[in-house]
PDB file of N, CA and C in Angstrom:
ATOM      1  N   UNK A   1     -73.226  34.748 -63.716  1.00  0.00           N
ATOM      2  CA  UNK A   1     -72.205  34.511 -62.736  1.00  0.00           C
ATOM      3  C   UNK A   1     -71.020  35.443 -62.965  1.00  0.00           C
ATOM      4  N   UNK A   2     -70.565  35.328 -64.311  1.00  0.00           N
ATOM      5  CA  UNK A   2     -69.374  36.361 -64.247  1.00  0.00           C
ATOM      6  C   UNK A   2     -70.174  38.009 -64.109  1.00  0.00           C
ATOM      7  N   UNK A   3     -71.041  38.267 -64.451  1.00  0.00           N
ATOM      8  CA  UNK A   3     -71.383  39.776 -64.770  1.00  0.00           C
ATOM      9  C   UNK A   3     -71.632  40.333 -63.396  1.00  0.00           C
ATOM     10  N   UNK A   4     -71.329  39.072 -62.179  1.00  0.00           N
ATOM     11  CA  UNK A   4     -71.839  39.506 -61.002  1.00  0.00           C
ATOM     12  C   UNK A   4     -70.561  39.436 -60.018  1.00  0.00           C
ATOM     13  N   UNK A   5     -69.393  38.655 -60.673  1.00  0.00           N
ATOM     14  CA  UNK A   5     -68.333  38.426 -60.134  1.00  0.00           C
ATOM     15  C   UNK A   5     -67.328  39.698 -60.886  1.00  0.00           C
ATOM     16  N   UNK A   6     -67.793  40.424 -62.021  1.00  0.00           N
ATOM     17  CA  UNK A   6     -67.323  41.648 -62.288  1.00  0.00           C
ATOM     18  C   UNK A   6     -67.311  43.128 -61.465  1.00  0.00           C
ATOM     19  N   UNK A   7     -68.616  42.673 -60.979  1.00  0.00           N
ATOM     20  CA  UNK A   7     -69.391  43.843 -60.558  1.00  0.00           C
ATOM     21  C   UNK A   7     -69.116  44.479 -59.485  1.00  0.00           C
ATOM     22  N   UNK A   8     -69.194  43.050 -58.330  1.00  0.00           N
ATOM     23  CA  UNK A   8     -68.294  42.450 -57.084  1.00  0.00           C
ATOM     24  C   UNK A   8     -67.036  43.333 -56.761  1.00  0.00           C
ATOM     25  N   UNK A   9     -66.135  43.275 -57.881  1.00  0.00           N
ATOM     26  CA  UNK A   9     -64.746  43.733 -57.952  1.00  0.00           C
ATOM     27  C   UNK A   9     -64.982  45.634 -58.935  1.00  0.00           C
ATOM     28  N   UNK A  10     -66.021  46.085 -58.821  1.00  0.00           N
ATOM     29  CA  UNK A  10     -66.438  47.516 -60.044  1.00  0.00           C
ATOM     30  C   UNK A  10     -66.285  47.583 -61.423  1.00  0.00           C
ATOM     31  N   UNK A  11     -66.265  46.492 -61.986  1.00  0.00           N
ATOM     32  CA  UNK A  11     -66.826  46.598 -63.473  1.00  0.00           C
ATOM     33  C   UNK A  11     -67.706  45.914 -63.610  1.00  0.00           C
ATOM     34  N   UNK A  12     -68.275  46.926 -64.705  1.00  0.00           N
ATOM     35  CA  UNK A  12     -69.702  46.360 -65.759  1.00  0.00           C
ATOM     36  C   UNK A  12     -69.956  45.940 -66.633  1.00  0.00           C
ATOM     37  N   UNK A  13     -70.798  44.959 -67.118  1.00  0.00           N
ATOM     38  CA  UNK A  13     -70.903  44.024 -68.353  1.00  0.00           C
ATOM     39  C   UNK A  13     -71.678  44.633 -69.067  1.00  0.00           C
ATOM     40  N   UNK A  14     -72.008  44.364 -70.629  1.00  0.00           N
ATOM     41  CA  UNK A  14     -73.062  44.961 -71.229  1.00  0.00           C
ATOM     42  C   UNK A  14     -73.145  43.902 -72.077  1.00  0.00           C
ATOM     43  N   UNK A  15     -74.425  43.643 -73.194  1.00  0.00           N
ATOM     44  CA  UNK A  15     -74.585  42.780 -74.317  1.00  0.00           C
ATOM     45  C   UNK A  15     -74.842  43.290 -75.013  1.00  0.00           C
ATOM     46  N   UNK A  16     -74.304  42.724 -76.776  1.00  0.00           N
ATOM     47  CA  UNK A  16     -74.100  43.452 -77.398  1.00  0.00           C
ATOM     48  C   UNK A  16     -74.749  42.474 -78.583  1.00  0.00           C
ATOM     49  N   UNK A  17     -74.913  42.754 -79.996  1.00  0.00           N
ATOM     50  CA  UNK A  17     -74.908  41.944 -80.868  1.00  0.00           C
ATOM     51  C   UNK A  17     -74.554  42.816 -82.353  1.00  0.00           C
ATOM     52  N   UNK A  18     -74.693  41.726 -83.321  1.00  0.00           N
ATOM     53  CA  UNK A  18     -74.471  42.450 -84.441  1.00  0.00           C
ATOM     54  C   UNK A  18     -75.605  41.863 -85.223  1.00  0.00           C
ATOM     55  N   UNK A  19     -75.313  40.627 -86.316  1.00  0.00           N
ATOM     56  CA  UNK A  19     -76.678  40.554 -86.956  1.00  0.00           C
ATOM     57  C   UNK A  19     -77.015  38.958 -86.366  1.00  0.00           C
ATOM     58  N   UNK A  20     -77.397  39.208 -85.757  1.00  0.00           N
ATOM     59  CA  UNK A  20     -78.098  37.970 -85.237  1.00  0.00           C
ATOM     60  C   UNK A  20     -79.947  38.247 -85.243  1.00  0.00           C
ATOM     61  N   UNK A  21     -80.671  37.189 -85.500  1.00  0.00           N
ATOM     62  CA  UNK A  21     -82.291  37.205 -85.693  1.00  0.00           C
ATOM     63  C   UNK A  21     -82.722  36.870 -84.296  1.00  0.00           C
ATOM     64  N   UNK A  22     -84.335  37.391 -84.689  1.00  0.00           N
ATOM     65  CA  UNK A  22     -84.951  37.448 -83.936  1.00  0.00           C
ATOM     66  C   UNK A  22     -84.781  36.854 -82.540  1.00  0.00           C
ATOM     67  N   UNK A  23     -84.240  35.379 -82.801  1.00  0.00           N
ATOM     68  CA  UNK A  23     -84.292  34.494 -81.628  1.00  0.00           C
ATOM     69  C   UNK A  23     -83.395  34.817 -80.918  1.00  0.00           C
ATOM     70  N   UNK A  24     -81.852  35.013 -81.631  1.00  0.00           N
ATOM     71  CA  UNK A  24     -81.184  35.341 -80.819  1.00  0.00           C
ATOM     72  C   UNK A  24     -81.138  36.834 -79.675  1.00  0.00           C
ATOM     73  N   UNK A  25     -81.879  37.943 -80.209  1.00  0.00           N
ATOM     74  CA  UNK A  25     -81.958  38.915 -80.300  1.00  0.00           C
ATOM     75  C   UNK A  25     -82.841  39.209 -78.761  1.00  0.00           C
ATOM     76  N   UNK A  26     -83.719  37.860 -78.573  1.00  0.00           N
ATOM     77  CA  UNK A  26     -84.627  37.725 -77.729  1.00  0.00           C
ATOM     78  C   UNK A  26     -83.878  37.234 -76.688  1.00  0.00           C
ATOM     79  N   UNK A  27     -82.959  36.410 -76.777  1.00  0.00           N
ATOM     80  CA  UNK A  27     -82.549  35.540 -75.828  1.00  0.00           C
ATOM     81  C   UNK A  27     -81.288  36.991 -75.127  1.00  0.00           C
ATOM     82  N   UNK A  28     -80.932  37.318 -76.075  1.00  0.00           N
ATOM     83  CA  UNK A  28     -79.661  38.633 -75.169  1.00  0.00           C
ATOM     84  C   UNK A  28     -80.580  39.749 -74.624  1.00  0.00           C
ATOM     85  N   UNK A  29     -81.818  39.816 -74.882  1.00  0.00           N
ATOM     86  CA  UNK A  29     -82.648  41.133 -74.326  1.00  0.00           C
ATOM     87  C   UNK A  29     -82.977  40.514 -72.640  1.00  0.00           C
ATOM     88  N   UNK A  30     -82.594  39.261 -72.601  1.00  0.00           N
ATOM     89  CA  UNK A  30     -83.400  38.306 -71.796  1.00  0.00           C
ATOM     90  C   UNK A  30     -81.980  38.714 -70.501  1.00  0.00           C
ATOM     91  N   UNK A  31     -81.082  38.239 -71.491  1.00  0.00           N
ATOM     92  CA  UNK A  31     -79.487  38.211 -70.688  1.00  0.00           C
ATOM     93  C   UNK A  31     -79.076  39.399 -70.255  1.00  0.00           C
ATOM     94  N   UNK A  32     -79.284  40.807 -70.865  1.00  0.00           N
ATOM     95  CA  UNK A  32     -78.852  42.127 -70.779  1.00  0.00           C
ATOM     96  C   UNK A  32     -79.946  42.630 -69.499  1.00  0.00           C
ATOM     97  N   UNK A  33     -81.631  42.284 -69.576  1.00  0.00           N
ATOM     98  CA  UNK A  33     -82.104  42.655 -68.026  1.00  0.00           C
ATOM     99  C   UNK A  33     -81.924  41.937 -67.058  1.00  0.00           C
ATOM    100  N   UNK A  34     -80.604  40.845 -67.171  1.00  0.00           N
ATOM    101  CA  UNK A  34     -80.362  40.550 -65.561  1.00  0.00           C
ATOM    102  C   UNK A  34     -79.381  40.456 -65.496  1.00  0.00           C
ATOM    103  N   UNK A  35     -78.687  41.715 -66.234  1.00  0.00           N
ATOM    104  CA  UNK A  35     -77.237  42.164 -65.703  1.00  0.00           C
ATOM    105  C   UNK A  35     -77.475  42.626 -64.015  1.00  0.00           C
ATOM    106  N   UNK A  36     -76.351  42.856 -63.618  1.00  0.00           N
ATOM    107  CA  UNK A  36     -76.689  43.527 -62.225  1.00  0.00           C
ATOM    108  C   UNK A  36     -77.478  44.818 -62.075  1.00  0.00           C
ATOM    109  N   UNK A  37     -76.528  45.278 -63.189  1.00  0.00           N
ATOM    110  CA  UNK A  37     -76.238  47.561 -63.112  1.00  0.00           C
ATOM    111  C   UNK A  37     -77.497  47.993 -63.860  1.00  0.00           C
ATOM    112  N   UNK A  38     -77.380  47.052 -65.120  1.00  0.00           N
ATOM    113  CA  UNK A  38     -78.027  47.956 -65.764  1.00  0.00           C
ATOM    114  C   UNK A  38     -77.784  49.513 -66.741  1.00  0.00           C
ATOM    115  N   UNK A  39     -76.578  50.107 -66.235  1.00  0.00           N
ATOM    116  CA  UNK A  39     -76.326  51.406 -66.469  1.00  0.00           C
ATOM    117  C   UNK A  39     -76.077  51.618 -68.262  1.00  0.00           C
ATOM    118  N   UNK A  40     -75.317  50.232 -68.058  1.00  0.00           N
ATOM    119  CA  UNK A  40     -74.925  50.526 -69.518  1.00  0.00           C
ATOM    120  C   UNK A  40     -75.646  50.097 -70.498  1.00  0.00           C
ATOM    121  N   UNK A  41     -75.598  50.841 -71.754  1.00  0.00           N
ATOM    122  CA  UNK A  41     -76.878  50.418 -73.272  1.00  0.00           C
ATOM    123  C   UNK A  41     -75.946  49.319 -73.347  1.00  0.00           C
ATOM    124  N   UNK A  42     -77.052  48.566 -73.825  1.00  0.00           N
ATOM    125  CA  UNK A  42     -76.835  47.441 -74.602  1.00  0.00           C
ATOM    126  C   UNK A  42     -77.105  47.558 -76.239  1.00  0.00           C
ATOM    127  N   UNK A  43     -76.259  47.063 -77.099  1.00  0.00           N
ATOM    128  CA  UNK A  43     -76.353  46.927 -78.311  1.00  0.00           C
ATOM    129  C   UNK A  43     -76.991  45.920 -79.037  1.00  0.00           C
ATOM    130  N   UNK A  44     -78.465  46.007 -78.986  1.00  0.00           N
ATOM    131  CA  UNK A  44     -78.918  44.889 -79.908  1.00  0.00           C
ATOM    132  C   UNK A  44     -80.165  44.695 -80.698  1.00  0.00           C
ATOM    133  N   UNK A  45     -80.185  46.529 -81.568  1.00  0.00           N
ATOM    134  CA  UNK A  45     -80.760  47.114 -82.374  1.00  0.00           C
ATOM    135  C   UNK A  45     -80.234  47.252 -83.497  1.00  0.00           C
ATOM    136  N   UNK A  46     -78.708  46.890 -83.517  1.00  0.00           N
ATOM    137  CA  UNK A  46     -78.077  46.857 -84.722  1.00  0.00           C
ATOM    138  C   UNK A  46     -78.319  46.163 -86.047  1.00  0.00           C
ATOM    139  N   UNK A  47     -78.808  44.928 -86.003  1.00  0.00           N
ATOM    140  CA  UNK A  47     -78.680  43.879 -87.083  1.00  0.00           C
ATOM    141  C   UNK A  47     -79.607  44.603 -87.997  1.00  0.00           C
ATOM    142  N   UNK A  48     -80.384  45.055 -87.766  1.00  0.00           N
ATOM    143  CA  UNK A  48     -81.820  45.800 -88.694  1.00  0.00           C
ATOM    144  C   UNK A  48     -80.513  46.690 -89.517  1.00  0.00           C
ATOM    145  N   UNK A  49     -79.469  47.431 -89.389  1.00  0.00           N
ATOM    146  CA  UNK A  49     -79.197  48.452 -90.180  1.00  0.00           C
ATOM    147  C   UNK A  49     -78.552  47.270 -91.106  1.00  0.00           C
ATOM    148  N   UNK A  50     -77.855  46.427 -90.896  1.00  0.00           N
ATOM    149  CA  UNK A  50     -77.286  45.501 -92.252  1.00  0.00           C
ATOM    150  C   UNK A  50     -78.337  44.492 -92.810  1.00  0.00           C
ATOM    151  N   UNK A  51     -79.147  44.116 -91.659  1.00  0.00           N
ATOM    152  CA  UNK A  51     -80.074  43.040 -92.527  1.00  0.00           C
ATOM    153  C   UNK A  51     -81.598  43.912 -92.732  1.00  0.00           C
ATOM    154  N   UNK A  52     -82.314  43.895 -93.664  1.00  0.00           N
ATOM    155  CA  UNK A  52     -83.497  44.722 -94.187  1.00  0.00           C
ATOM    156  C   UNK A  52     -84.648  43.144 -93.862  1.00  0.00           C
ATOM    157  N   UNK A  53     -84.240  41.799 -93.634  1.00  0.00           N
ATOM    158  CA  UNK A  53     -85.231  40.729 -93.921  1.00  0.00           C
ATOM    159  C   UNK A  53     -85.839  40.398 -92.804  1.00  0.00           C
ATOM    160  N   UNK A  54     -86.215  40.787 -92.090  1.00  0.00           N
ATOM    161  CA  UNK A  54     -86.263  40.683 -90.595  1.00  0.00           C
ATOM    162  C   UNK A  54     -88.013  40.953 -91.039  1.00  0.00           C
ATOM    163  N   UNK A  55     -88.794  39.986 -90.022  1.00  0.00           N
ATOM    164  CA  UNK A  55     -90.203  39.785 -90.153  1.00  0.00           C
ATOM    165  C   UNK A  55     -90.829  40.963 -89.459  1.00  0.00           C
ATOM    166  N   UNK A  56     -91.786  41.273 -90.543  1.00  0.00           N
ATOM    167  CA  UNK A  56     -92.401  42.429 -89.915  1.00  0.00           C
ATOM    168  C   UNK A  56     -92.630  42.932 -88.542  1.00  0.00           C
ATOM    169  N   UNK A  57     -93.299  42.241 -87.684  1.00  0.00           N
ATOM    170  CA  UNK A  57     -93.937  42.174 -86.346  1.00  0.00           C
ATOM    171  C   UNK A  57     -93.620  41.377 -85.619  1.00  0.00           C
ATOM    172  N   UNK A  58     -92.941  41.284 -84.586  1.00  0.00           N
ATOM    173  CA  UNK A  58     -92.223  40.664 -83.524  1.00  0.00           C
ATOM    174  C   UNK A  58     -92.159  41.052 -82.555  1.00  0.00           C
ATOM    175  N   UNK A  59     -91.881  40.604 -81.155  1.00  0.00           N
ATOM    176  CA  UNK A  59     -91.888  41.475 -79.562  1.00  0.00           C
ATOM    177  C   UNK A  59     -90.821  41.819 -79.443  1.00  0.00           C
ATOM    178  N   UNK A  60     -89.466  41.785 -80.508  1.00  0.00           N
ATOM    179  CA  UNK A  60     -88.217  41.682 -79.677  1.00  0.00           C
ATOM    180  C   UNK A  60     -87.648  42.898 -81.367  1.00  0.00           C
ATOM    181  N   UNK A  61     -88.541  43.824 -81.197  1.00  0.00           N
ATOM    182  CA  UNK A  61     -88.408  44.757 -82.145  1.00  0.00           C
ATOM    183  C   UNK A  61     -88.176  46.343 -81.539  1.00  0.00           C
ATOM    184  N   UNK A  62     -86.817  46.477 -81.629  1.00  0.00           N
ATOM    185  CA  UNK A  62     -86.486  47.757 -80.984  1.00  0.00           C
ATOM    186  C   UNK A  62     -87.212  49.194 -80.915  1.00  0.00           C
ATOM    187  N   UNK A  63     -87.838  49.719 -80.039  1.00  0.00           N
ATOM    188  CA  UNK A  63     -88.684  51.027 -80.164  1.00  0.00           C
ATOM    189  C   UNK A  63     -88.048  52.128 -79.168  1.00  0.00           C
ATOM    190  N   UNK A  64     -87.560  52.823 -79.819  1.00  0.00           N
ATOM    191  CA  UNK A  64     -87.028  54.372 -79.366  1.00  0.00           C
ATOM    192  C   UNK A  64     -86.244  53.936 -78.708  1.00  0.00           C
ATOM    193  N   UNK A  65     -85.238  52.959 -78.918  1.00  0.00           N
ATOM    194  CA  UNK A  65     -84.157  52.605 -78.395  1.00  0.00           C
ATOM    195  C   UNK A  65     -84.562  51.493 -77.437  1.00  0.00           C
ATOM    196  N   UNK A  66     -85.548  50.849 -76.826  1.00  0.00           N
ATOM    197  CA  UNK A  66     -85.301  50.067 -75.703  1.00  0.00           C
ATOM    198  C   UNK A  66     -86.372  48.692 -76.548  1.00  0.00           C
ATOM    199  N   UNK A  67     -86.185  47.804 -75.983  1.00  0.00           N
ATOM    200  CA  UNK A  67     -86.510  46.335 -76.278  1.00  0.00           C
ATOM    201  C   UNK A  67     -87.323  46.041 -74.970  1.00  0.00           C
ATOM    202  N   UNK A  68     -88.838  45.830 -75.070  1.00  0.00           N
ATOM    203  CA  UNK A  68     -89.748  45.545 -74.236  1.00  0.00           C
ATOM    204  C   UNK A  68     -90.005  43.965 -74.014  1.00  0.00           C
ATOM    205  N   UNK A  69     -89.356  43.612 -73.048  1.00  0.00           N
ATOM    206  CA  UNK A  69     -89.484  42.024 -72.434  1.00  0.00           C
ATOM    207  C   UNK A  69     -90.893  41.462 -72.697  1.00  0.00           C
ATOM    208  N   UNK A  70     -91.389  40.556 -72.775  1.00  0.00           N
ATOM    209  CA  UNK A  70     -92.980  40.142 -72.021  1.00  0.00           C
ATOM    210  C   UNK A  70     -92.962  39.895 -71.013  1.00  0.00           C
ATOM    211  N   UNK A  71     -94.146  39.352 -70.134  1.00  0.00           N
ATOM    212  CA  UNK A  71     -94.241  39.615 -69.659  1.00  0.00           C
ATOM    213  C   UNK A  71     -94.858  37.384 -68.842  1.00  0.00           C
ATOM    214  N   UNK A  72     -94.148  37.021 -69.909  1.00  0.00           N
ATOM    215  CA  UNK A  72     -94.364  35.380 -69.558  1.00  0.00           C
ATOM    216  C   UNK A  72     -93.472  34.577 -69.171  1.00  0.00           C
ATOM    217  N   UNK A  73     -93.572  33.758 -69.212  1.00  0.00           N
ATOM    218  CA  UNK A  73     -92.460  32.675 -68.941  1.00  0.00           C
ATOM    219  C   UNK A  73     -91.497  32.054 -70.176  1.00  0.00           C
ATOM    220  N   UNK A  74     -90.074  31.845 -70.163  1.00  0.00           N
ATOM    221  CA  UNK A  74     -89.455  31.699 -71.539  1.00  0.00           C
ATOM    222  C   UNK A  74     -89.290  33.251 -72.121  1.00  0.00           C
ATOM    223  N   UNK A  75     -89.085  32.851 -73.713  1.00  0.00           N
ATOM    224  CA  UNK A  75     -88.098  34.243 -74.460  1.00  0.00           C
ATOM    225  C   UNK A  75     -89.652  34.377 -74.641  1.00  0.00           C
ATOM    226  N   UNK A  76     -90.470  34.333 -74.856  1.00  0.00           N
ATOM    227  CA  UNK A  76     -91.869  34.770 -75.292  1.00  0.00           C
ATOM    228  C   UNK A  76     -92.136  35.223 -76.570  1.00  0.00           C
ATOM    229  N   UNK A  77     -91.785  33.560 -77.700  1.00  0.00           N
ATOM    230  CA  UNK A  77     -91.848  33.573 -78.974  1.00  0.00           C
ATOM    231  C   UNK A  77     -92.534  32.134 -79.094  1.00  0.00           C
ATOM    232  N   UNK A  78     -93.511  31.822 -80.468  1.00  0.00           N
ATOM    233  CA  UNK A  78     -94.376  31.182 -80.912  1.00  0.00           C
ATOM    234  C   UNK A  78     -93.741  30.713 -81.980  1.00  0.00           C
ATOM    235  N   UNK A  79     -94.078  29.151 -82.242  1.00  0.00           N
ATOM    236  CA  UNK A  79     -93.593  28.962 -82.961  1.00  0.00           C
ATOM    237  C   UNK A  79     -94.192  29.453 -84.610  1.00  0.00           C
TER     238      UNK A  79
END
């Protein structure tokens, strides 16, 4: 609602994070593709440079810069 009531008026929102896990990480990749624009990067590849504990293999694992959604219903994580 606000990122669209920004937009409305010419500014743009972006999401960002710092060290937040997996889950969270999933849930802002979720929030950042239904910004309006789009234009701007989003930050939420960061936590990997301070935290090293992060589980090997996950969907919400940054590659060449972009974070690949699934393609289901929900954040599309198992318990």
């Amino acid at each position: 609602m606000f990122a669209r009531q920004a937009a409305s008026i010419g500014l743009e929102a972006f999401v960002t994070s710092a060290m937040d896990g997996v889950v969270s990480r999933a849930g802002a990749a979720h929030l950042a593709a239904a910004l309006p624009s789009g234009r701007l990067a989003s930050g939420l590849g960061v936590g990997s440079l301070f935290v090293r504990e992060e589980p090997s293999e996950h969907p919400f694992r940054p590659v060449q810069g972009r974070i690949r959604l699934p393609d289901v219903p929900g954040l599309g994580l198992s318990p």
